[in-house]
N, C-alpha and C. Protein backbone atom coordinates (compact mmCIF):
# COMPACT_ATOMS: atom_id res chain seq x y z
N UNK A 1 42.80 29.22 30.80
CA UNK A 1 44.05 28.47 30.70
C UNK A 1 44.70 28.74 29.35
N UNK A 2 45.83 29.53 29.39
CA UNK A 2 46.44 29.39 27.89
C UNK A 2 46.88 28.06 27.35
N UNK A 3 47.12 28.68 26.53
CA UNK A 3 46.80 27.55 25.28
C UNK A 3 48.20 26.26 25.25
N UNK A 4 49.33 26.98 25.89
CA UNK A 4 50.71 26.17 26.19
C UNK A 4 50.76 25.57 27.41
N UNK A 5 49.89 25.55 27.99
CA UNK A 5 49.38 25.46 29.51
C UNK A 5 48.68 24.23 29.08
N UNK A 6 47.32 24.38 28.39
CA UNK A 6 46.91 23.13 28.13
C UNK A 6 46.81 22.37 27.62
N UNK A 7 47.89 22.53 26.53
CA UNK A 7 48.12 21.67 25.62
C UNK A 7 49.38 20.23 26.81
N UNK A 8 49.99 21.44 27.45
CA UNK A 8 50.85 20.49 27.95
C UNK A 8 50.03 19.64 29.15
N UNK A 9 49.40 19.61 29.53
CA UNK A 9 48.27 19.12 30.22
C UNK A 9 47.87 17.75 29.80
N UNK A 10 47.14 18.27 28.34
CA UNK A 10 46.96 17.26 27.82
C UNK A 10 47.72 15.92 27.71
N UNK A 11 49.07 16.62 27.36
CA UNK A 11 50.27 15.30 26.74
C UNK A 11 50.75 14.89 28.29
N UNK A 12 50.67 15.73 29.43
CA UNK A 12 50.73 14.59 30.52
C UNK A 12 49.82 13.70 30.90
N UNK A 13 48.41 13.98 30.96
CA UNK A 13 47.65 12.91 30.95
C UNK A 13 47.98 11.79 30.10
N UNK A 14 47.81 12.28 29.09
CA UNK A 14 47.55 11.04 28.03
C UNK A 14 49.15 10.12 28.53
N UNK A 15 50.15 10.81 28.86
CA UNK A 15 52.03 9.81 28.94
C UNK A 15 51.44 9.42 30.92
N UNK A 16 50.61 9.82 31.49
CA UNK A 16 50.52 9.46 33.11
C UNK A 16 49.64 8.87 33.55
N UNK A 17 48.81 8.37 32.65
CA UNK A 17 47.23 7.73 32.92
C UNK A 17 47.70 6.67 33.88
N UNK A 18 48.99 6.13 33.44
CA UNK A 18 48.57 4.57 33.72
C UNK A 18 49.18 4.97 35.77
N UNK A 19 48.97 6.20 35.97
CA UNK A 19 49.10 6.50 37.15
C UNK A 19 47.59 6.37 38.08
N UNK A 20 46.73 6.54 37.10
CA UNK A 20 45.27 6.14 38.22
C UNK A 20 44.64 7.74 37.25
N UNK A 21 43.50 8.34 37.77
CA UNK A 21 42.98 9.09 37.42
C UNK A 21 43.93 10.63 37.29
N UNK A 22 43.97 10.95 36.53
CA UNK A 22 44.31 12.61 36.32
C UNK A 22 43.94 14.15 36.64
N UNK A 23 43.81 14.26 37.73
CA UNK A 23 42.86 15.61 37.66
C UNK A 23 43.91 16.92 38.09
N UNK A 24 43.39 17.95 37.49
CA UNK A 24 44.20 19.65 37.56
C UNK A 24 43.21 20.53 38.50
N UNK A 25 44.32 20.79 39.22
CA UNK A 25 44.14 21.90 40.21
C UNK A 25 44.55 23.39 39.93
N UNK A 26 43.90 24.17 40.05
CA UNK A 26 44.43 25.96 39.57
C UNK A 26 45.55 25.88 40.74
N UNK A 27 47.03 26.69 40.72
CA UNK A 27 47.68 26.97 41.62
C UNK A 27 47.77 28.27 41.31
N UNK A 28 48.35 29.41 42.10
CA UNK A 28 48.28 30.79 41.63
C UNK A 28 49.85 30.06 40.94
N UNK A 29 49.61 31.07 39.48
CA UNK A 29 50.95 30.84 38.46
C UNK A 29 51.18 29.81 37.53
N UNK A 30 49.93 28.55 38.16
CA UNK A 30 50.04 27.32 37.37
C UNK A 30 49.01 26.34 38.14
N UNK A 31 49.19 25.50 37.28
CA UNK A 31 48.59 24.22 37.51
C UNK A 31 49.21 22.84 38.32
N UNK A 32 48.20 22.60 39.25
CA UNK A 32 48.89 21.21 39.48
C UNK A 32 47.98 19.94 38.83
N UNK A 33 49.06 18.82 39.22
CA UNK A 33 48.66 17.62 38.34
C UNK A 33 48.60 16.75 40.10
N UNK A 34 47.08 15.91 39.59
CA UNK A 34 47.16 15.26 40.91
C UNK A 34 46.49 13.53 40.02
N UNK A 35 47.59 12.42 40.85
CA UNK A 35 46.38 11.26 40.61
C UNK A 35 46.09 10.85 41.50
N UNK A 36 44.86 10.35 41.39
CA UNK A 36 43.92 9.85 42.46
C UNK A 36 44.54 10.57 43.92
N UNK A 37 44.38 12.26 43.62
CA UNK A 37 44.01 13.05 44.51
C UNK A 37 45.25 13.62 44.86
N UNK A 38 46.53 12.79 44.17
CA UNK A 38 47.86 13.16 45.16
C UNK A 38 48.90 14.07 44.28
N UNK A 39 49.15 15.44 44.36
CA UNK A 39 49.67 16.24 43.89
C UNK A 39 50.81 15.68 43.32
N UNK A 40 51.75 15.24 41.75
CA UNK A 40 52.67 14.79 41.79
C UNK A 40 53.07 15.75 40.48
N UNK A 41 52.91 17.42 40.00
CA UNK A 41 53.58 17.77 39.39
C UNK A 41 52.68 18.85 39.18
N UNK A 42 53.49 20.11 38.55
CA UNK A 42 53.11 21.49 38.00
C UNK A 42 52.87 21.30 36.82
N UNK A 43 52.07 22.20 36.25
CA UNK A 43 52.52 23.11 34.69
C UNK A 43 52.61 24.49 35.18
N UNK A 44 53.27 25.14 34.48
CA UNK A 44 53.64 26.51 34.92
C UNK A 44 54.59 27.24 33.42
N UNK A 45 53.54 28.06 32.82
CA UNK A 45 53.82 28.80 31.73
C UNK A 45 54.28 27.17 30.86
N UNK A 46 53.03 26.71 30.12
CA UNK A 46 53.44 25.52 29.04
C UNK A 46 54.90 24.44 29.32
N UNK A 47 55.10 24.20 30.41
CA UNK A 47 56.23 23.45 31.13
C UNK A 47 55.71 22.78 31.95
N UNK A 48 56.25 21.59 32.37
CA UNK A 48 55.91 20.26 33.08
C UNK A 48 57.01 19.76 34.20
N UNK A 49 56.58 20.34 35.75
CA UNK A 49 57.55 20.28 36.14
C UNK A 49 57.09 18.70 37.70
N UNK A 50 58.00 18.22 37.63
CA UNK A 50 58.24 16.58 38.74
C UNK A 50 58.11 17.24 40.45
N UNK A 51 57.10 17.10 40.96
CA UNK A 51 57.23 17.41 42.31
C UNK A 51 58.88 16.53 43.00
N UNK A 52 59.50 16.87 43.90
CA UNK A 52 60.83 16.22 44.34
C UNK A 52 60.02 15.94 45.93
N UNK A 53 61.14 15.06 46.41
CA UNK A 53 61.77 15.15 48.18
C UNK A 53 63.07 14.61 48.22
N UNK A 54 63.34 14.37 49.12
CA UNK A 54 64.91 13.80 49.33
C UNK A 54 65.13 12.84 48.71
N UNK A 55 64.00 11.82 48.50
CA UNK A 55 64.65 10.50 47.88
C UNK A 55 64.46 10.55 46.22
N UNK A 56 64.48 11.57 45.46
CA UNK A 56 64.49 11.74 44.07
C UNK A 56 64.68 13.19 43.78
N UNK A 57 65.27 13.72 44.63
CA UNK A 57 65.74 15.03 44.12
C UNK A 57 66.95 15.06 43.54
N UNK A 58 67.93 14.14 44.26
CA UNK A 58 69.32 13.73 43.49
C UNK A 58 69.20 13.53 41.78
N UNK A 59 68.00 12.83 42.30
CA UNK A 59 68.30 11.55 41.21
C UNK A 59 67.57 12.88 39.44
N UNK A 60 67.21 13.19 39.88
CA UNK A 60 66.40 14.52 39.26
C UNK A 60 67.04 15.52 38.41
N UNK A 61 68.09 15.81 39.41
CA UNK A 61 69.36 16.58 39.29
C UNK A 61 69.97 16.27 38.81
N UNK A 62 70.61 15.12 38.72
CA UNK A 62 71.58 13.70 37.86
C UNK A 62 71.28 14.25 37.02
N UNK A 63 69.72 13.97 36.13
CA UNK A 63 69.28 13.49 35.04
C UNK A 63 69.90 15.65 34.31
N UNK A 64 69.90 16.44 35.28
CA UNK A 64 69.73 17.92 34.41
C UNK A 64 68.63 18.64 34.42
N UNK A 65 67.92 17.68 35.15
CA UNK A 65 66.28 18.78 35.58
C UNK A 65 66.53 19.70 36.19
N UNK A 66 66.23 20.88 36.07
CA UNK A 66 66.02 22.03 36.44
C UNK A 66 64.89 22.57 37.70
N UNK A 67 65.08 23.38 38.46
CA UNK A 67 64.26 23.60 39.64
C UNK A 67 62.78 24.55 38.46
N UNK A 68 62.02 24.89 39.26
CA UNK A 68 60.47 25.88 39.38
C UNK A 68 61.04 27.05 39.44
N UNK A 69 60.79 28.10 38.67
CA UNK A 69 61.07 29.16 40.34
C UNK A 69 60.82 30.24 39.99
N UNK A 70 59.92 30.36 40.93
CA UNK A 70 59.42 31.67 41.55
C UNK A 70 59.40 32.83 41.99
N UNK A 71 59.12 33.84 41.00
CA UNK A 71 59.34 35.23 41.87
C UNK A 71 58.47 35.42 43.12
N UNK A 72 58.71 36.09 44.09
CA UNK A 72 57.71 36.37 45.36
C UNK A 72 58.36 37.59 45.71
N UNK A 73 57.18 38.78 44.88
CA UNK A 73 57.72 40.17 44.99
C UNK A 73 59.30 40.80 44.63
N UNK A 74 59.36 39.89 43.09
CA UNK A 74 60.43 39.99 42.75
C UNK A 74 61.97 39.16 43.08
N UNK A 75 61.83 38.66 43.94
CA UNK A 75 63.04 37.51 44.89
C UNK A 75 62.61 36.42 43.98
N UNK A 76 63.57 35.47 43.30
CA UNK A 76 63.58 34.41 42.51
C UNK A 76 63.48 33.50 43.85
N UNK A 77 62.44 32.17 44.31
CA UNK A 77 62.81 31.14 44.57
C UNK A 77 62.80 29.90 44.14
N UNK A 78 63.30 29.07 44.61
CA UNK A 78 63.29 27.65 43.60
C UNK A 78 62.05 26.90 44.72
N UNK A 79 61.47 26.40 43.84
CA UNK A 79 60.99 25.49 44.18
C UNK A 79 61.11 23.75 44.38
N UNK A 80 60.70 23.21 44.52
CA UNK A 80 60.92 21.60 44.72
C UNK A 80 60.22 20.78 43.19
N UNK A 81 59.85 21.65 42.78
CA UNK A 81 59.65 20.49 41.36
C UNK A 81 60.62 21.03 40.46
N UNK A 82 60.82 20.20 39.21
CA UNK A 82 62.19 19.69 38.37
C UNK A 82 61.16 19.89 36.97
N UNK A 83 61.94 20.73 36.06
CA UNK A 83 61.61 20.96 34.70
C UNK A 83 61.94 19.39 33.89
N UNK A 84 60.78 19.06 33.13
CA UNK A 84 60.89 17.98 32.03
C UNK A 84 61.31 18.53 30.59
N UNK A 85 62.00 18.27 30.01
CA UNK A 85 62.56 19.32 28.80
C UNK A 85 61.97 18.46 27.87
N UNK A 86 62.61 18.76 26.28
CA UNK A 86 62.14 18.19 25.77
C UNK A 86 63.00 16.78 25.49
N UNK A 87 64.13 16.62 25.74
CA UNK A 87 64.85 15.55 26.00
C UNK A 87 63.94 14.70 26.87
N UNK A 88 64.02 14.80 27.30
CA UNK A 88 62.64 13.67 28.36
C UNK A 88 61.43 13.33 27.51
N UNK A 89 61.17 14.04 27.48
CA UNK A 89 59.72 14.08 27.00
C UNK A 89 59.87 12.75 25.51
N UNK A 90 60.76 12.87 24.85
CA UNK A 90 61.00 12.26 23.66
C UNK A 90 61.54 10.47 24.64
N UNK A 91 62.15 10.51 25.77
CA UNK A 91 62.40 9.18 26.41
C UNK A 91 61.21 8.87 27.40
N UNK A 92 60.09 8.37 26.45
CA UNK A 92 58.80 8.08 27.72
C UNK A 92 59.40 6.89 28.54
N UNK A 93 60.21 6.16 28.39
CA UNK A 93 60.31 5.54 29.76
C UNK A 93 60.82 5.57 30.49
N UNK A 94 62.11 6.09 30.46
CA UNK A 94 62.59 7.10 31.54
C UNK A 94 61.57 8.31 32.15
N UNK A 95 60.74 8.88 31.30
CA UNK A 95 59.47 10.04 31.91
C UNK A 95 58.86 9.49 33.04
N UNK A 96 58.38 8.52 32.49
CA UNK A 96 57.19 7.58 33.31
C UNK A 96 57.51 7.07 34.41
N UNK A 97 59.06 6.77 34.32
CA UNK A 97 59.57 5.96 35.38
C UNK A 97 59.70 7.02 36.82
N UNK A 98 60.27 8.09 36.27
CA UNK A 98 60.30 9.35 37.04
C UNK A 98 58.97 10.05 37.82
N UNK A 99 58.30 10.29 36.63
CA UNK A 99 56.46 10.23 37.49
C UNK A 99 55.96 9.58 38.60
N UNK A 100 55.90 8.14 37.62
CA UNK A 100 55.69 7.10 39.11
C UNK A 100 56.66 7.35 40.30
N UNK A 101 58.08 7.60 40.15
CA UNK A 101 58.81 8.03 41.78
C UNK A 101 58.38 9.41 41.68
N UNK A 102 57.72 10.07 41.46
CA UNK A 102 57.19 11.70 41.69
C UNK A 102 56.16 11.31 42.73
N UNK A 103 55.24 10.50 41.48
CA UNK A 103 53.97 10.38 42.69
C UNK A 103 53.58 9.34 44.06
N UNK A 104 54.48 8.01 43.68
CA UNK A 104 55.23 7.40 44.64
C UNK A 104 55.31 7.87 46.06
N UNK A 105 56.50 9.21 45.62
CA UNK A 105 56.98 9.66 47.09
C UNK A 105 56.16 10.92 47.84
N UNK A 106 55.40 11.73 46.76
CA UNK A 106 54.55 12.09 47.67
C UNK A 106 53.19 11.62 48.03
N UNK A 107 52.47 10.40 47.97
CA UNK A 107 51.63 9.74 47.71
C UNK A 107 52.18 9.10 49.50
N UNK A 108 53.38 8.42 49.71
CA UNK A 108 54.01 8.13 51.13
C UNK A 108 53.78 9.44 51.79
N UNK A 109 54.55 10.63 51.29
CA UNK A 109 54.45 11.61 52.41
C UNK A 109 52.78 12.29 52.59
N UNK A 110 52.39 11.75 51.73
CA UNK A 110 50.86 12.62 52.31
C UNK A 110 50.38 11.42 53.21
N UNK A 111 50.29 9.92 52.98
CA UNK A 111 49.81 8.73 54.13
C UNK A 111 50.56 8.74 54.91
N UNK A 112 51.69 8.97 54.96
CA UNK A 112 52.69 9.12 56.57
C UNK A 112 51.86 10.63 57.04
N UNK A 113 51.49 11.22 57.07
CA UNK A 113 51.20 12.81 57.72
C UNK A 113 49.53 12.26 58.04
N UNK A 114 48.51 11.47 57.29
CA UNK A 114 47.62 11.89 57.03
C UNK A 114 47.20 10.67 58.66
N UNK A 115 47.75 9.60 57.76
CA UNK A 115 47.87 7.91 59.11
C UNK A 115 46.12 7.42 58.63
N UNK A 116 45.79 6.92 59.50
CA UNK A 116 44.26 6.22 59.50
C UNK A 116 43.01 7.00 60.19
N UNK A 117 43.19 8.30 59.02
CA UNK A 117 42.33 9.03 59.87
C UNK A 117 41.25 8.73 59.63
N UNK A 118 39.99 9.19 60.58
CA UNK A 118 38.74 9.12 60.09
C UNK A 118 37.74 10.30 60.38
N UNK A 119 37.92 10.96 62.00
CA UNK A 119 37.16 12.04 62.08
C UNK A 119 38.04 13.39 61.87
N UNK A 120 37.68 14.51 61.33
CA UNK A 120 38.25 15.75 61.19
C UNK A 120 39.19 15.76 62.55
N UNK A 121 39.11 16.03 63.70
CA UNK A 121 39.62 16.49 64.51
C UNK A 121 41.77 15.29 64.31
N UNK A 122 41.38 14.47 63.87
CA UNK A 122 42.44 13.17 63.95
C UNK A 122 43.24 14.11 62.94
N UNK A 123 42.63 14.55 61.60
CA UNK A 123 43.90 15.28 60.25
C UNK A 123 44.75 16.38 60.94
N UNK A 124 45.55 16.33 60.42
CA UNK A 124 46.44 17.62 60.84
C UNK A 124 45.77 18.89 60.86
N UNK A 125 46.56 19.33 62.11
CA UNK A 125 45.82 21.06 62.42
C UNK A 125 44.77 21.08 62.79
N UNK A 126 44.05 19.80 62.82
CA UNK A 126 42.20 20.40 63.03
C UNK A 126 42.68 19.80 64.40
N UNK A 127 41.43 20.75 65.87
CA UNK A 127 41.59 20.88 66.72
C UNK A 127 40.06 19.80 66.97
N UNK A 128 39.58 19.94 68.04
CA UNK A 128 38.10 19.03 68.41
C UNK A 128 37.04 20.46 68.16
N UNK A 129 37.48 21.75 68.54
CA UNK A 129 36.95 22.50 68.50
C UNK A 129 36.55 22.93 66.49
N UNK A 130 37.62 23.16 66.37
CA UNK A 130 37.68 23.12 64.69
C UNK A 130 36.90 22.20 64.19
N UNK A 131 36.62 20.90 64.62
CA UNK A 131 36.03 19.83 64.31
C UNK A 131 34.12 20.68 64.28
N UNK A 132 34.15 20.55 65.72
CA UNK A 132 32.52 21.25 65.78
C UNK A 132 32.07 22.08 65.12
N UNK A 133 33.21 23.09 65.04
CA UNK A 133 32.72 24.40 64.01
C UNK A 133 32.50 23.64 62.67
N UNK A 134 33.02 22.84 62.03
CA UNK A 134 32.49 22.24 60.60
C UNK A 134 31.59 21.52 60.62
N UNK A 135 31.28 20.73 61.51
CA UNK A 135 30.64 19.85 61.90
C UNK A 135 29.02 21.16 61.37
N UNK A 136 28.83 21.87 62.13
CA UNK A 136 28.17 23.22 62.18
C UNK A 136 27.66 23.53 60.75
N UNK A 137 28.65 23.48 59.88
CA UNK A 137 28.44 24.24 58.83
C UNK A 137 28.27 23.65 57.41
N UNK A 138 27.95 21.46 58.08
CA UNK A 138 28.03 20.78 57.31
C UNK A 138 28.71 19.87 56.75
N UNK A 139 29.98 19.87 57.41
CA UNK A 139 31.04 19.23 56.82
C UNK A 139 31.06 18.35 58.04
N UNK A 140 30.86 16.90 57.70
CA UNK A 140 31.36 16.19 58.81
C UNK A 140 32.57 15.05 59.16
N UNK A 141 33.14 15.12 57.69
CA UNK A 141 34.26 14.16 58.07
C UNK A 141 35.24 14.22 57.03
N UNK A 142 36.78 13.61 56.66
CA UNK A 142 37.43 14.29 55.91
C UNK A 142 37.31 14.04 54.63
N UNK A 143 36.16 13.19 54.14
CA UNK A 143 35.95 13.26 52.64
C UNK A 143 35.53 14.38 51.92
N UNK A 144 34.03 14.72 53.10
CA UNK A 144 33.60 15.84 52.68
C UNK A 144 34.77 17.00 52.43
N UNK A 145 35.24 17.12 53.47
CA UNK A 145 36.29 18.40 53.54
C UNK A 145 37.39 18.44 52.55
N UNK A 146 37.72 17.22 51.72
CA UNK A 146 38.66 17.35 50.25
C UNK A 146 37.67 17.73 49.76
N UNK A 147 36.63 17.21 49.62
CA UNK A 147 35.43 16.98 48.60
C UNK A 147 35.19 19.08 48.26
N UNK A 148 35.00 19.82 49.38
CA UNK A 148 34.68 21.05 49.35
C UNK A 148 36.15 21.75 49.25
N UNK A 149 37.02 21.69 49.37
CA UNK A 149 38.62 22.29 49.57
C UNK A 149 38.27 23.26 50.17
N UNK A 150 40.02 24.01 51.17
CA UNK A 150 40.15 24.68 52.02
C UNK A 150 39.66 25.84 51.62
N UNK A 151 39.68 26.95 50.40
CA UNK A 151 38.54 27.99 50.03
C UNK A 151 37.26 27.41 50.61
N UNK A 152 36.50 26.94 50.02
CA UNK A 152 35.21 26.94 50.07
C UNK A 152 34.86 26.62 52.03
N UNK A 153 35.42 25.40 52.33
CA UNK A 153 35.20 25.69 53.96
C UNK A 153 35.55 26.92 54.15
N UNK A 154 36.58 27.64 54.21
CA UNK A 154 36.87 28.68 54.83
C UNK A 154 35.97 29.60 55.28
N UNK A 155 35.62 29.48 53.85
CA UNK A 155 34.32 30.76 53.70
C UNK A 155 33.11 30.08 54.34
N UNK A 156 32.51 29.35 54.55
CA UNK A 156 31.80 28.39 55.25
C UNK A 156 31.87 29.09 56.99
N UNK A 157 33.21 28.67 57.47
CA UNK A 157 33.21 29.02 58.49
C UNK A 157 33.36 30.62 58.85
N UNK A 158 33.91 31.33 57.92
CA UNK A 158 33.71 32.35 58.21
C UNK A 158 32.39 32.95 58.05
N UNK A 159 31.28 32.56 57.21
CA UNK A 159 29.89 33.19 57.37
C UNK A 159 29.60 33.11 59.20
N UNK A 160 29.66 31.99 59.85
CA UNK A 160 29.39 31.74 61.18
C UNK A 160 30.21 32.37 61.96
N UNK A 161 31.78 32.29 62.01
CA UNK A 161 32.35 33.07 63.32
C UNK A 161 33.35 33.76 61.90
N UNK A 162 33.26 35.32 61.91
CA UNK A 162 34.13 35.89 61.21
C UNK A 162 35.05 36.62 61.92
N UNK A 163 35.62 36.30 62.60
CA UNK A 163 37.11 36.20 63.88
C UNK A 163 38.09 35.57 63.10
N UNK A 164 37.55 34.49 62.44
CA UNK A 164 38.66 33.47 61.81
C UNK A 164 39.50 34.00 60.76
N UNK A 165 41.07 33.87 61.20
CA UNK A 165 41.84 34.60 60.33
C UNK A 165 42.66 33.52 59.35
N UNK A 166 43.85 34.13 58.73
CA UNK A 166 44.40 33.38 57.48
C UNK A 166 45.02 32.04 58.17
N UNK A 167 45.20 31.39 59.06
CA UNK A 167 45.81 30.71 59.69
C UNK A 167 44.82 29.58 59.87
N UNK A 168 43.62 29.57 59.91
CA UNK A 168 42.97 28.43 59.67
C UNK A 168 42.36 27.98 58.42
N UNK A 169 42.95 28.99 57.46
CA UNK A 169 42.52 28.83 55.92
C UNK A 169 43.76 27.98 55.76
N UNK A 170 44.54 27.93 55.83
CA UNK A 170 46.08 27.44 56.17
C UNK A 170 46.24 26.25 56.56
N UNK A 171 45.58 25.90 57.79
CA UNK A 171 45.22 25.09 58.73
C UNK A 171 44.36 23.46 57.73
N UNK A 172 43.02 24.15 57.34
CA UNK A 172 42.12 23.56 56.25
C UNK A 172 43.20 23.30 54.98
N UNK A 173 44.02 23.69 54.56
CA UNK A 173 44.65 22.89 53.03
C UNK A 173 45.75 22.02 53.48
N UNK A 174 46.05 22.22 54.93
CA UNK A 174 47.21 21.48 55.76
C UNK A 174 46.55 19.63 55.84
N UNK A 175 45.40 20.43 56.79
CA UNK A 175 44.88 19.03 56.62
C UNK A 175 44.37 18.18 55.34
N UNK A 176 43.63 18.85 54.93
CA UNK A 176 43.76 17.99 53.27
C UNK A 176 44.60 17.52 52.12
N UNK A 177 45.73 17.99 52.36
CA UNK A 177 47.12 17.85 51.79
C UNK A 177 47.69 16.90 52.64
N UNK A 178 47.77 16.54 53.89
CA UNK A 178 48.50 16.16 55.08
C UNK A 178 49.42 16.24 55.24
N UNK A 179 49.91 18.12 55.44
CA UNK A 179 50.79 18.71 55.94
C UNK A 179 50.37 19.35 57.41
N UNK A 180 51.78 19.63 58.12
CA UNK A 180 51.33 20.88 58.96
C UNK A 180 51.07 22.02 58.40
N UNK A 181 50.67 23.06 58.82
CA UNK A 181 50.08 24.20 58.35
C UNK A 181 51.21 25.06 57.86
N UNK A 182 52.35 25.15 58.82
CA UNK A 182 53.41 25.71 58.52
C UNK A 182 54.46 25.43 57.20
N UNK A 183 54.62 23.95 57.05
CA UNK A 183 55.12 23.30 56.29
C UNK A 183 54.09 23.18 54.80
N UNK A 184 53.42 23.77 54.34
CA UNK A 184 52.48 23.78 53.31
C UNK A 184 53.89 23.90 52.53
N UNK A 185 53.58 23.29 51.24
CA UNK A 185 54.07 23.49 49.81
C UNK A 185 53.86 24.90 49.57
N UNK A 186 54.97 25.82 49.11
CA UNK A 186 55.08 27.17 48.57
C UNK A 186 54.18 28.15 48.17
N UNK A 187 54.02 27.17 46.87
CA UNK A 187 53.23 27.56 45.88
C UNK A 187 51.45 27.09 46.24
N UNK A 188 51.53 26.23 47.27
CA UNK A 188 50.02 26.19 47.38
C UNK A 188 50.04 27.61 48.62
N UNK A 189 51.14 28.12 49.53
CA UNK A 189 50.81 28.64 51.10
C UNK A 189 50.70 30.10 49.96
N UNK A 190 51.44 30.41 49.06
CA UNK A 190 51.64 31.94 48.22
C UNK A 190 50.18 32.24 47.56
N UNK A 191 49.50 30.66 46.97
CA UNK A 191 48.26 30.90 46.03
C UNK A 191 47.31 31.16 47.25
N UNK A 192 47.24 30.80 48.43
CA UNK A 192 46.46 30.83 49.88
C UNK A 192 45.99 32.77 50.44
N UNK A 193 47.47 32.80 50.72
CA UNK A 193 47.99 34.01 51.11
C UNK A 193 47.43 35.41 50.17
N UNK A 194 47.58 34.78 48.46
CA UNK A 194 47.14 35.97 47.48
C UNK A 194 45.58 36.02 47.50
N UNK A 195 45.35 34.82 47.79
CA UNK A 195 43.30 34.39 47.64
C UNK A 195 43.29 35.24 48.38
N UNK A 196 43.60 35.01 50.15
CA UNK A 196 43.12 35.43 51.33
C UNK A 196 42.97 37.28 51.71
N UNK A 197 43.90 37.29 50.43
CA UNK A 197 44.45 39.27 50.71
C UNK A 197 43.70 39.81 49.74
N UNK A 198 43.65 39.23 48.82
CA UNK A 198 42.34 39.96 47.77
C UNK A 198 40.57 39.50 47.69
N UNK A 199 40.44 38.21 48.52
CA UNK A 199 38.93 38.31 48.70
C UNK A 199 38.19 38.39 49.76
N UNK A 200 39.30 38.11 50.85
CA UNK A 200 38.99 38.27 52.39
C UNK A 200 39.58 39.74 53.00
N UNK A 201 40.98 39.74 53.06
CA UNK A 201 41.18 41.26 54.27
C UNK A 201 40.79 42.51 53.18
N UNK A 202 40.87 42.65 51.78
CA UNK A 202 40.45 43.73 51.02
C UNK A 202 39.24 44.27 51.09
N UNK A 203 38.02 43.30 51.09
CA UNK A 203 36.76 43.17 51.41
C UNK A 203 36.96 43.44 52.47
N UNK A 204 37.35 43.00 53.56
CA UNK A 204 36.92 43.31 55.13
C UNK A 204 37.18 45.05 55.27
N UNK A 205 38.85 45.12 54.60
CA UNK A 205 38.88 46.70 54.54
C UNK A 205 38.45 47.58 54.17
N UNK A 206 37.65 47.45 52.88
CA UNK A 206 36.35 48.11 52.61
C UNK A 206 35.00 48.37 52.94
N UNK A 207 34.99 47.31 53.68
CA UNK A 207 33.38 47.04 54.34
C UNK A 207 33.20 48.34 55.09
């Protein structure tokens, strides 16, 4: 992790605590910021950027926040989180206030997608069949399956049936996120896609 990377890390924890626990996720390009499990912001090259949806993207924009954005093979796209400058950063309560509606609203959209689940087959994308195959390989319900993330099952299930292609690696971060598979966040479906092509079909093509 460079050093502007984690420094800024740091100073969000310490300004977001009072959000519940803090923990960082590798994204390919950056980091995400999750509390108590729920993705509510990037770092990306020593910058701190506000996950959005409809009901605070306006408001985001108002303020002069700036989009993410992403090359993908050279094509600039924007993404859905909002640059914190240093103007912000110097108004912690306006910051904070913004955070909490960061993590707020996707904290709703992951329990609206996710509902009262309890067995694998109930999360998004997982089938009854999908269910057994984990079931198989150890994983029996959806704690475990955050608990291990969609890499590590993957590979799990692929030791047993290696048929299984990028679409249920896809499938596995859908449900643990509580998205559809299709609808994945960008930057998690791009960091998926780059894993899947350099440790899975490269390897397979060499084998």
């Amino acid at each position: 992790m460079e050093n502007a990377s984690e420094n800024k890390i740091m100073q969000a924890r310490d300004c977001f605590n009072f959000l519940g626990q803090i923990t960082v996720r590798s994204l390919f390009g950056g980091y995400g910021l999750l509390a108590n499990g729920i993705m509510f912001a990037v770092v990306s090259e020593g910058e701190l950027y506000l996950r959005a949806n409809d009901q605070v993207e306006g408001l985001f924009r108002a303020r002069g926040m700036t989009n993410l954005v992403y090359a993908k093979r050279g094509i600039p796209i924007l993404l859905r989180y909002y640059r914190v400058d240093a103007f912000l950063w110097e108004d912690e309560r306006t910051l904070r206030n913004f955070a909490e509606r960061a993590y707020q609203e996707a904290r709703t959209e992951v329990l609206s997608k996710k509902g009262p689940t309890v067995r694998l087959k109930d999360l998004p994308n997982l089938s009854a069949s999908l269910e057994r195959l984990l079931w198989k390989v150890g994983i029996k319900n959806a704690a475990e399956l955050r608990l291990e993330g969609a890499k590590r099952c993957y590979l799990k299930l692929r030791a047993v049936r290696h048929s299984l292609g990028i679409n249920v690696l896809l499938s596995l971060a859908g449900a643990i996120s509580g998205y559809h598979y299709a609808a994945l966040p960008l930057m998690i479906r791009v960091e998926l896609v780059e894993w899947f092509e350099t440790h899975i079909s490269a390897v397979y093509e060499t084998a």
